[in-house]
PDB file of N, CA and C in Angstrom:
ATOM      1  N   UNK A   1      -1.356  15.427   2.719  1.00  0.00           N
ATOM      2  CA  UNK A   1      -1.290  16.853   2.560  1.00  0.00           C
ATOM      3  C   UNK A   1      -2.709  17.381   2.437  1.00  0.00           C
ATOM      4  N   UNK A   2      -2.860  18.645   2.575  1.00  0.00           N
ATOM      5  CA  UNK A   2      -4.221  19.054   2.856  1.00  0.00           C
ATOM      6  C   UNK A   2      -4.428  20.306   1.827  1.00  0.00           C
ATOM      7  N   UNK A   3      -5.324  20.129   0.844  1.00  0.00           N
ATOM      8  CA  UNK A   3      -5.823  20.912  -0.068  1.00  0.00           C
ATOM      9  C   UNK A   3      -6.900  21.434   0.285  1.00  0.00           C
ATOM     10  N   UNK A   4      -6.818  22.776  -0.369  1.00  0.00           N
ATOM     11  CA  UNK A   4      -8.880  23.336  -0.202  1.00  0.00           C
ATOM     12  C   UNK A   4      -8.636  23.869  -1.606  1.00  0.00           C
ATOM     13  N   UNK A   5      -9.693  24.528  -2.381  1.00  0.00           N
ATOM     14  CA  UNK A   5      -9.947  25.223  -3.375  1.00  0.00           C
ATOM     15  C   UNK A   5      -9.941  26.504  -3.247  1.00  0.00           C
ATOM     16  N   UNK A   6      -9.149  27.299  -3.738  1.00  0.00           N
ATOM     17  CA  UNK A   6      -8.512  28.513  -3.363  1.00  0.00           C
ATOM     18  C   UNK A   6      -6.565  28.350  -3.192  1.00  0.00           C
ATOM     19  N   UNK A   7      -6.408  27.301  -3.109  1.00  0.00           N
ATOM     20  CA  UNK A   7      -5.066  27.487  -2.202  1.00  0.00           C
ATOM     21  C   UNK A   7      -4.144  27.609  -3.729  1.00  0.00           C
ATOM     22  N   UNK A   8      -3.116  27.652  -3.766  1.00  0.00           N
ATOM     23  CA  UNK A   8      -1.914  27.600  -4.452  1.00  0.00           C
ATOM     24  C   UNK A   8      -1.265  26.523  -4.820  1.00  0.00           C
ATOM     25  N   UNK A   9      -0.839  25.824  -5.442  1.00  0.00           N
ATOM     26  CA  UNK A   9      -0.189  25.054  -5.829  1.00  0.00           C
ATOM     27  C   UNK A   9       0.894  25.237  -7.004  1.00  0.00           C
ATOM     28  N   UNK A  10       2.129  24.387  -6.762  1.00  0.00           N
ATOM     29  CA  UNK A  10       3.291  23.979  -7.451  1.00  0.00           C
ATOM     30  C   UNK A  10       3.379  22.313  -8.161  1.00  0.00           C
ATOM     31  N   UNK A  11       3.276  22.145  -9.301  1.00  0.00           N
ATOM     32  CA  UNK A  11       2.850  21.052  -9.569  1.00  0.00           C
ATOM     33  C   UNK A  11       3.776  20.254 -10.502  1.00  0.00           C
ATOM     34  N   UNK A  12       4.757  19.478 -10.622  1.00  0.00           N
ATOM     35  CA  UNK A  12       5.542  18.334 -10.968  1.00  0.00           C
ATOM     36  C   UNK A  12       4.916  18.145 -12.584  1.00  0.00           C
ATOM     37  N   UNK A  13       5.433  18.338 -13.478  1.00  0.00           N
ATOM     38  CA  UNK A  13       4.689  18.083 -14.791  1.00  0.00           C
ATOM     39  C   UNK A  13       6.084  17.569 -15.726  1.00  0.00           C
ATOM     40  N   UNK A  14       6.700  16.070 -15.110  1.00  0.00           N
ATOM     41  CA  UNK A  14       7.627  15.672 -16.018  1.00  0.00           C
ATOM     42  C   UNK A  14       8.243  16.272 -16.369  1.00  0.00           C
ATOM     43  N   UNK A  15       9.032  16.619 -14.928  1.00  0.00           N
ATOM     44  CA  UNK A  15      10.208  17.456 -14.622  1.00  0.00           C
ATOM     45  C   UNK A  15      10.376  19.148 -14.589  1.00  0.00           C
ATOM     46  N   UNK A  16       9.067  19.874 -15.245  1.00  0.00           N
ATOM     47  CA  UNK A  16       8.998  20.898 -15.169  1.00  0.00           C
ATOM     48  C   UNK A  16       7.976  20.984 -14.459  1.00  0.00           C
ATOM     49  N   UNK A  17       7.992  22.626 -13.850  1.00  0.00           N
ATOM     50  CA  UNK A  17       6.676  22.951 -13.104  1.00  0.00           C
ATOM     51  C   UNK A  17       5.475  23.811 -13.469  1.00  0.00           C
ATOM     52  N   UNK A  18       4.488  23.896 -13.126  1.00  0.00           N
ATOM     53  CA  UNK A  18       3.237  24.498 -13.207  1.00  0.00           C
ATOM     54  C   UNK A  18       2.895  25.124 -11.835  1.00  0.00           C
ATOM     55  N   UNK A  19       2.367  26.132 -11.993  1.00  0.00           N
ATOM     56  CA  UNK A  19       1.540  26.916 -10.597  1.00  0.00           C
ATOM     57  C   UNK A  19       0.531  27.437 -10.645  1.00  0.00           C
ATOM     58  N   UNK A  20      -0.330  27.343  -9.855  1.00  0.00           N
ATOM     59  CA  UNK A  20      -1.734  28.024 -10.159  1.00  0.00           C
ATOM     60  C   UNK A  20      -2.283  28.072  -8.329  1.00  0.00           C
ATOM     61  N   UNK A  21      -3.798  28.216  -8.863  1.00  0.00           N
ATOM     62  CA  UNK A  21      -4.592  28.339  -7.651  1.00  0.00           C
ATOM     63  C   UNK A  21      -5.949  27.296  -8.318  1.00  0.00           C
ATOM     64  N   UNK A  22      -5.493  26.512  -7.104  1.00  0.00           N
ATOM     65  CA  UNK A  22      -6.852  25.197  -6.954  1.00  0.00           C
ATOM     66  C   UNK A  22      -7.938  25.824  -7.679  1.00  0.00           C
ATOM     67  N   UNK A  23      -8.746  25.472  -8.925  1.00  0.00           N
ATOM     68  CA  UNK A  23     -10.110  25.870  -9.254  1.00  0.00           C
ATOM     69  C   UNK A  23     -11.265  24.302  -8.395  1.00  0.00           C
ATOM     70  N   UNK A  24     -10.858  23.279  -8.372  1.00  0.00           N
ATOM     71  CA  UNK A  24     -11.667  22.283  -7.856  1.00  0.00           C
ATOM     72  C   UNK A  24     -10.969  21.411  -7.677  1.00  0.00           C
ATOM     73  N   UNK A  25     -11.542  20.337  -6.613  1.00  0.00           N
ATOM     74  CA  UNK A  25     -10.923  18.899  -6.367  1.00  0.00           C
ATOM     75  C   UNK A  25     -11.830  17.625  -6.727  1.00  0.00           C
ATOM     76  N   UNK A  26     -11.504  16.437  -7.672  1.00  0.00           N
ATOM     77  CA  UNK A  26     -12.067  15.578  -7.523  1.00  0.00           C
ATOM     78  C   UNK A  26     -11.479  14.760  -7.013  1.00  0.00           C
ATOM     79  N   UNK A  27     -12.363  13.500  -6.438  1.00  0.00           N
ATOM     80  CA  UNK A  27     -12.265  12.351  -5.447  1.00  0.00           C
ATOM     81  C   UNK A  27     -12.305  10.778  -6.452  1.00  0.00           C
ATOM     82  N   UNK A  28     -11.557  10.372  -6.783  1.00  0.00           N
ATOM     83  CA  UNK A  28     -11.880   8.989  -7.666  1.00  0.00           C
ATOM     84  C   UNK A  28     -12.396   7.852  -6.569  1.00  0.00           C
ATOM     85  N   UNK A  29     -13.518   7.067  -6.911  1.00  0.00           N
ATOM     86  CA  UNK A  29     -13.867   6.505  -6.040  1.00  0.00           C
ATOM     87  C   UNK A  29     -13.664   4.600  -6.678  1.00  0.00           C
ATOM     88  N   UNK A  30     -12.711   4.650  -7.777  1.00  0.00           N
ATOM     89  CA  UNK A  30     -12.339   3.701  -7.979  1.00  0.00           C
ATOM     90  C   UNK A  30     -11.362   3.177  -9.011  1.00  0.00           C
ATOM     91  N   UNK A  31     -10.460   2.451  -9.034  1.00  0.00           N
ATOM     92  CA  UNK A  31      -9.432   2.151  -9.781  1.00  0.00           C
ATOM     93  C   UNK A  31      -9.131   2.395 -11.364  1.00  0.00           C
ATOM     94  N   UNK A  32     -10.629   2.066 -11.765  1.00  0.00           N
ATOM     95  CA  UNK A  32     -10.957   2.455 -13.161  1.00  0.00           C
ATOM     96  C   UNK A  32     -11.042   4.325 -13.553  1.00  0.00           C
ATOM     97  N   UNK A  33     -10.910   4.966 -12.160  1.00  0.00           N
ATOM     98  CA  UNK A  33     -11.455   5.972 -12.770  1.00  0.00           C
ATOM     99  C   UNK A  33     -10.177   6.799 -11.859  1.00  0.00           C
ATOM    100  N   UNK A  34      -8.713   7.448 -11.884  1.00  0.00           N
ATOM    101  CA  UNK A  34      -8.271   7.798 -11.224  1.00  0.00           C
ATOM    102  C   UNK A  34      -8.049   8.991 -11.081  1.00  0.00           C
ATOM    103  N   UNK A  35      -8.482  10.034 -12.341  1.00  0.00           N
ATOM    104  CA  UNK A  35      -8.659  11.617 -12.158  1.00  0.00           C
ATOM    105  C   UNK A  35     -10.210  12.166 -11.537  1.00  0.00           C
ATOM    106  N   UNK A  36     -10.815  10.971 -10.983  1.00  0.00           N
ATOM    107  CA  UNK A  36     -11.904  10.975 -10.453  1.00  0.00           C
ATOM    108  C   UNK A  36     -12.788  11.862 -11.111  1.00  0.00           C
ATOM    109  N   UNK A  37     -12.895  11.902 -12.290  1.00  0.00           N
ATOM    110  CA  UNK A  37     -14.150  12.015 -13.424  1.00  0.00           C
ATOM    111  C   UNK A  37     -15.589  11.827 -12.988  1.00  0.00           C
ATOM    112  N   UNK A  38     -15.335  10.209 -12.447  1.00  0.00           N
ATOM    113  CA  UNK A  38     -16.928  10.143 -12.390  1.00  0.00           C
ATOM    114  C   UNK A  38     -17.325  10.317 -10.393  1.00  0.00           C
ATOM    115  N   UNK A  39     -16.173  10.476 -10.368  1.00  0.00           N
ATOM    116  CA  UNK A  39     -16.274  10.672  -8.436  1.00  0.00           C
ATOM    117  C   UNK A  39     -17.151  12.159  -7.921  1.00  0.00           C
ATOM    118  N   UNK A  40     -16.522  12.346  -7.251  1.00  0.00           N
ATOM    119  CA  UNK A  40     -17.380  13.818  -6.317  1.00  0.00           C
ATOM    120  C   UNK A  40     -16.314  14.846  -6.615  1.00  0.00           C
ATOM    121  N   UNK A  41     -17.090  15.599  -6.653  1.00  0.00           N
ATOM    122  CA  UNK A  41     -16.133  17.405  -6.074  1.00  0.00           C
ATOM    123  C   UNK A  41     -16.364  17.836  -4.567  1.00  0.00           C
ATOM    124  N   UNK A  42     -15.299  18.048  -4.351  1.00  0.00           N
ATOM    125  CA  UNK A  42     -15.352  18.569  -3.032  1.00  0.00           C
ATOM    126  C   UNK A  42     -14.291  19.896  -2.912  1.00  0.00           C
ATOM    127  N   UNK A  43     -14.762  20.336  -1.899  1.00  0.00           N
ATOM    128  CA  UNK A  43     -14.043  22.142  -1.091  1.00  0.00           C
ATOM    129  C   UNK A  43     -12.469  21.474  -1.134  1.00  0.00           C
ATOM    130  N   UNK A  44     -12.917  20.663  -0.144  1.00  0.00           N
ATOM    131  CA  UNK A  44     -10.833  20.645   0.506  1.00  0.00           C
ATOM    132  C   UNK A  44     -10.869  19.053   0.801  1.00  0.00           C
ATOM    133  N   UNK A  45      -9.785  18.655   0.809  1.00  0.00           N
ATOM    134  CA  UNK A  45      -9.862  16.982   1.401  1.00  0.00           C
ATOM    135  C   UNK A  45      -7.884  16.914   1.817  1.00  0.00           C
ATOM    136  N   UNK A  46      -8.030  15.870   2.458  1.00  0.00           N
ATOM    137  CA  UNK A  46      -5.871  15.581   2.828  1.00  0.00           C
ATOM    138  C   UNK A  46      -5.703  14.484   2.303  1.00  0.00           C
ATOM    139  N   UNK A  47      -5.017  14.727   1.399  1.00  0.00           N
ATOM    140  CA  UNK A  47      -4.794  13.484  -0.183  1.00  0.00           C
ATOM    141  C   UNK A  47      -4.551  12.181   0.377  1.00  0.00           C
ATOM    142  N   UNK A  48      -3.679  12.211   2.224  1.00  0.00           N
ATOM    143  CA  UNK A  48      -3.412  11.142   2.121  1.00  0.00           C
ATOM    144  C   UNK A  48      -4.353   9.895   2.713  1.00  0.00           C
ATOM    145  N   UNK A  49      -5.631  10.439   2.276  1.00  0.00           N
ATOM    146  CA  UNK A  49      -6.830   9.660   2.804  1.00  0.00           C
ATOM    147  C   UNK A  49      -7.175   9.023   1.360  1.00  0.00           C
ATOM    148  N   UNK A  50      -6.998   9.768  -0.057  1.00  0.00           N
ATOM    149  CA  UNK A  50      -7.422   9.507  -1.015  1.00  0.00           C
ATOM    150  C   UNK A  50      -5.988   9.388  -2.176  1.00  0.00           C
ATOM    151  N   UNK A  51      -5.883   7.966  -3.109  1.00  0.00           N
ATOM    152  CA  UNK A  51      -4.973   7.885  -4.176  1.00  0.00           C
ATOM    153  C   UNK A  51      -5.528   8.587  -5.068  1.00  0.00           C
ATOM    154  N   UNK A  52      -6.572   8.192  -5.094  1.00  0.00           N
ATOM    155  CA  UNK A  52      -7.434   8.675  -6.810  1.00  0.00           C
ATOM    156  C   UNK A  52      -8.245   9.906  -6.672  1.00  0.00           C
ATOM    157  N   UNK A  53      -7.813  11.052  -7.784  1.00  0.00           N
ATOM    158  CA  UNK A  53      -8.259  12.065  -7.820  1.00  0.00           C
ATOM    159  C   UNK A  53      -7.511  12.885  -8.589  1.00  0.00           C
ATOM    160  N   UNK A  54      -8.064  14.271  -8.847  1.00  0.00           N
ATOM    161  CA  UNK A  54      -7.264  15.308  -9.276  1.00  0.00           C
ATOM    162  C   UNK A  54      -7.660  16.460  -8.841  1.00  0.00           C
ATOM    163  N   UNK A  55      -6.782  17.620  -9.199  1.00  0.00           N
ATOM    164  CA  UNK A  55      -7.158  18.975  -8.920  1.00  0.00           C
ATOM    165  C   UNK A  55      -7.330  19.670 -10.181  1.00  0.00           C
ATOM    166  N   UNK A  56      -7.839  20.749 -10.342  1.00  0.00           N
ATOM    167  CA  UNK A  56      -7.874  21.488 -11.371  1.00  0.00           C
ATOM    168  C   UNK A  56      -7.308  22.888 -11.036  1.00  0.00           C
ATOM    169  N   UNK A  57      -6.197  23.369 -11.796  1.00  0.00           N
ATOM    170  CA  UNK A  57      -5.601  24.467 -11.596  1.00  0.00           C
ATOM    171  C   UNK A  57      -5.297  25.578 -12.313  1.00  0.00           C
ATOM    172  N   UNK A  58      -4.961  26.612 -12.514  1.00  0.00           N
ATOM    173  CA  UNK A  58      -3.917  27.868 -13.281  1.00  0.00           C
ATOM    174  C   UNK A  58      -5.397  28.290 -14.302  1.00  0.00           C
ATOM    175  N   UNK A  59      -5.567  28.027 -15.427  1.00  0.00           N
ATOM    176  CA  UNK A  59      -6.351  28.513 -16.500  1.00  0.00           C
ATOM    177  C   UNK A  59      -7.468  27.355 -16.606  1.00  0.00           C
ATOM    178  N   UNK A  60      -6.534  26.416 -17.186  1.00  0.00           N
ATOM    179  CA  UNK A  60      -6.882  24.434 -17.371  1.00  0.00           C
ATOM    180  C   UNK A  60      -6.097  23.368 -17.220  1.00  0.00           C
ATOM    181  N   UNK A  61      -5.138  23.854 -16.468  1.00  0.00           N
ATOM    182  CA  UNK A  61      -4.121  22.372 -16.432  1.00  0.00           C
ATOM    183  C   UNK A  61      -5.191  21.613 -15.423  1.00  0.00           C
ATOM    184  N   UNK A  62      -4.749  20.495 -15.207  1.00  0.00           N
ATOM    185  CA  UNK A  62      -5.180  19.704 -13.888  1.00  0.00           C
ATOM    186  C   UNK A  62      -4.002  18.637 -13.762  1.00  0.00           C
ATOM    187  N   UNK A  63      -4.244  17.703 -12.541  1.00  0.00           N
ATOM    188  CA  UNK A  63      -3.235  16.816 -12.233  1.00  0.00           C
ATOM    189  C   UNK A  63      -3.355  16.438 -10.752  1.00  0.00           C
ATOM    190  N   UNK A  64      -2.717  14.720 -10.985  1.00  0.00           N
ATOM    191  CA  UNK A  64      -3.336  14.011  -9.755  1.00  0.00           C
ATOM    192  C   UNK A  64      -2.468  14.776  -8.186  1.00  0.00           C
ATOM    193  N   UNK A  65      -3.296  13.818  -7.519  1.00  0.00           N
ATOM    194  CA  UNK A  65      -2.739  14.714  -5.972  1.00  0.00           C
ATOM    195  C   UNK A  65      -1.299  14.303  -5.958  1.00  0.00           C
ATOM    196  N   UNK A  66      -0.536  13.078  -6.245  1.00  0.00           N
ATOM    197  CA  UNK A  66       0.666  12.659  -6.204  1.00  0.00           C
ATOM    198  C   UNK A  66       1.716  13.801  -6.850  1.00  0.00           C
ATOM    199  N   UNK A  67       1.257  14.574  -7.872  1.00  0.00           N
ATOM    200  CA  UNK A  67       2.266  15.370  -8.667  1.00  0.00           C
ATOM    201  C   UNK A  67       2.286  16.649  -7.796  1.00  0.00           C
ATOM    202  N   UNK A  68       1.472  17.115  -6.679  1.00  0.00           N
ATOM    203  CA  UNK A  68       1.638  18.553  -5.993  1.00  0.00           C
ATOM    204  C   UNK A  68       3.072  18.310  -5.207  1.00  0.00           C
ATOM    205  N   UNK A  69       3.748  19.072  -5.308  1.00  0.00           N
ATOM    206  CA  UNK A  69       4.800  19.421  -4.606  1.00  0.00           C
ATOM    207  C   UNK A  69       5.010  20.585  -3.958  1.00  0.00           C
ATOM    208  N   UNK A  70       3.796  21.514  -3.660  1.00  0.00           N
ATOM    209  CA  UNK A  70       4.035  22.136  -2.793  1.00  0.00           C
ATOM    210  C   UNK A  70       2.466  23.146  -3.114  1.00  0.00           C
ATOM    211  N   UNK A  71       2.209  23.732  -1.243  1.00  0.00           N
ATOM    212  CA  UNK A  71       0.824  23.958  -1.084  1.00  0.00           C
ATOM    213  C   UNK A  71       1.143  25.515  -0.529  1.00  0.00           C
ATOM    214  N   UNK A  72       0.286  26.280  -0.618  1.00  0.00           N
ATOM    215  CA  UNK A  72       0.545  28.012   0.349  1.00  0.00           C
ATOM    216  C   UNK A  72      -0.926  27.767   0.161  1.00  0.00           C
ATOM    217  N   UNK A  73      -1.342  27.924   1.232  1.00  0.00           N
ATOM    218  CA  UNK A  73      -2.789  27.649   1.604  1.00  0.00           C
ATOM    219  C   UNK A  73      -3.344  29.303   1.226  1.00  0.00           C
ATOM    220  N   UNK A  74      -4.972  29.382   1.176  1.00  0.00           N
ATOM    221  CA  UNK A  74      -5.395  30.578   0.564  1.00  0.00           C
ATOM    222  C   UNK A  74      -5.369  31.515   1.437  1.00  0.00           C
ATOM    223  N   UNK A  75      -4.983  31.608   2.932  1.00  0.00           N
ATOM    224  CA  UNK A  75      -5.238  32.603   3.976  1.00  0.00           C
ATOM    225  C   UNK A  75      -3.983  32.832   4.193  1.00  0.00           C
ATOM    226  N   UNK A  76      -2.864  31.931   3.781  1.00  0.00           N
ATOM    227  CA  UNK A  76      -1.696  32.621   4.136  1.00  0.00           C
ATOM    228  C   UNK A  76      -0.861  33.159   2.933  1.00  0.00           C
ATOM    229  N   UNK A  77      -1.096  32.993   2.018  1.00  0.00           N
ATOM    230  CA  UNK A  77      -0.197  33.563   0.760  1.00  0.00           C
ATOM    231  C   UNK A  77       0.285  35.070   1.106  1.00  0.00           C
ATOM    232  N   UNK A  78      -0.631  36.009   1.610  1.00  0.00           N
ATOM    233  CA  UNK A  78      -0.211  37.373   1.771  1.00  0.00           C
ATOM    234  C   UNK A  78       0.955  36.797   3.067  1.00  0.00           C
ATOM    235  N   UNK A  79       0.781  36.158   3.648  1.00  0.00           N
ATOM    236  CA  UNK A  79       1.853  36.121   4.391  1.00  0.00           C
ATOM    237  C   UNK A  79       3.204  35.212   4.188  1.00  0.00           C
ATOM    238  N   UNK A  80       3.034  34.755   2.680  1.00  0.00           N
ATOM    239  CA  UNK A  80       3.953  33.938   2.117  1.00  0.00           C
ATOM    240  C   UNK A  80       4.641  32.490   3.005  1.00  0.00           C
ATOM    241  N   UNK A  81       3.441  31.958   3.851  1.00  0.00           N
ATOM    242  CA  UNK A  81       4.366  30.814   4.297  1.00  0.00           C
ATOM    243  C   UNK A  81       4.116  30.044   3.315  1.00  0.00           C
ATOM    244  N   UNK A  82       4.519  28.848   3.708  1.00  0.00           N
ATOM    245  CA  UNK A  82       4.958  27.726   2.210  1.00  0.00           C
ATOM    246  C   UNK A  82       5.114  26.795   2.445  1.00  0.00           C
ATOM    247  N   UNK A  83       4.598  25.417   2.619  1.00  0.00           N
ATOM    248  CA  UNK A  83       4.656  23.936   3.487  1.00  0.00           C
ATOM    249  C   UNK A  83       5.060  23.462   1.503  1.00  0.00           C
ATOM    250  N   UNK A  84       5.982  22.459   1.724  1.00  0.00           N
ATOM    251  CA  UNK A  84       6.820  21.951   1.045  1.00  0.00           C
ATOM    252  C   UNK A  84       6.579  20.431   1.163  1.00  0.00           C
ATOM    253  N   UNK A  85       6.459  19.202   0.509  1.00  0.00           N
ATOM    254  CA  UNK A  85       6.249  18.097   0.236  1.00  0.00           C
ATOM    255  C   UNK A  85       7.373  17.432  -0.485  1.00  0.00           C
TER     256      UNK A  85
END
């Protein structure tokens, strides 16, 4: 799935949900480290290149790429489409 910073997200939080708008993405660049803390920030990346990482969303939640369940990218929200996972 393909994230940028800006976009929207719906997010899986042990059975309930969360929504926000992407504030940043990190990249974990290794097993020890999987909210990718000590990794990179980056604009946008497509999760399914990367396990380890997180996003940061809404105020301060954050959470790994596995828990997004659903994306409205930042150019289309006024037009309400909605790609679903």
């Amino acid at each position: 799935m393909k994230i940028k910073v800006g976009d929207w997200i719906r997010v899986d939080c042990n059975g309930s949900y969360r929504e926000g708008i992407i504030q940043d993405i990190k990249i974990g660049t290794c097993e020890t480290d999987p909210a990718g803390e000590l990794g990179h920030d980056v604009k946008e990346l497509d999760t399914k290149y990367f396990t380890f990482g997180s996003v940061g969303f809404g105020d301060s939640w954050w959470c790994y790429f596995n828990q997004i369940k659903e994306v409205k990218k930042c150019q289309d929200r006024e037009r309400d489409y909605t790609i679903k996972y």
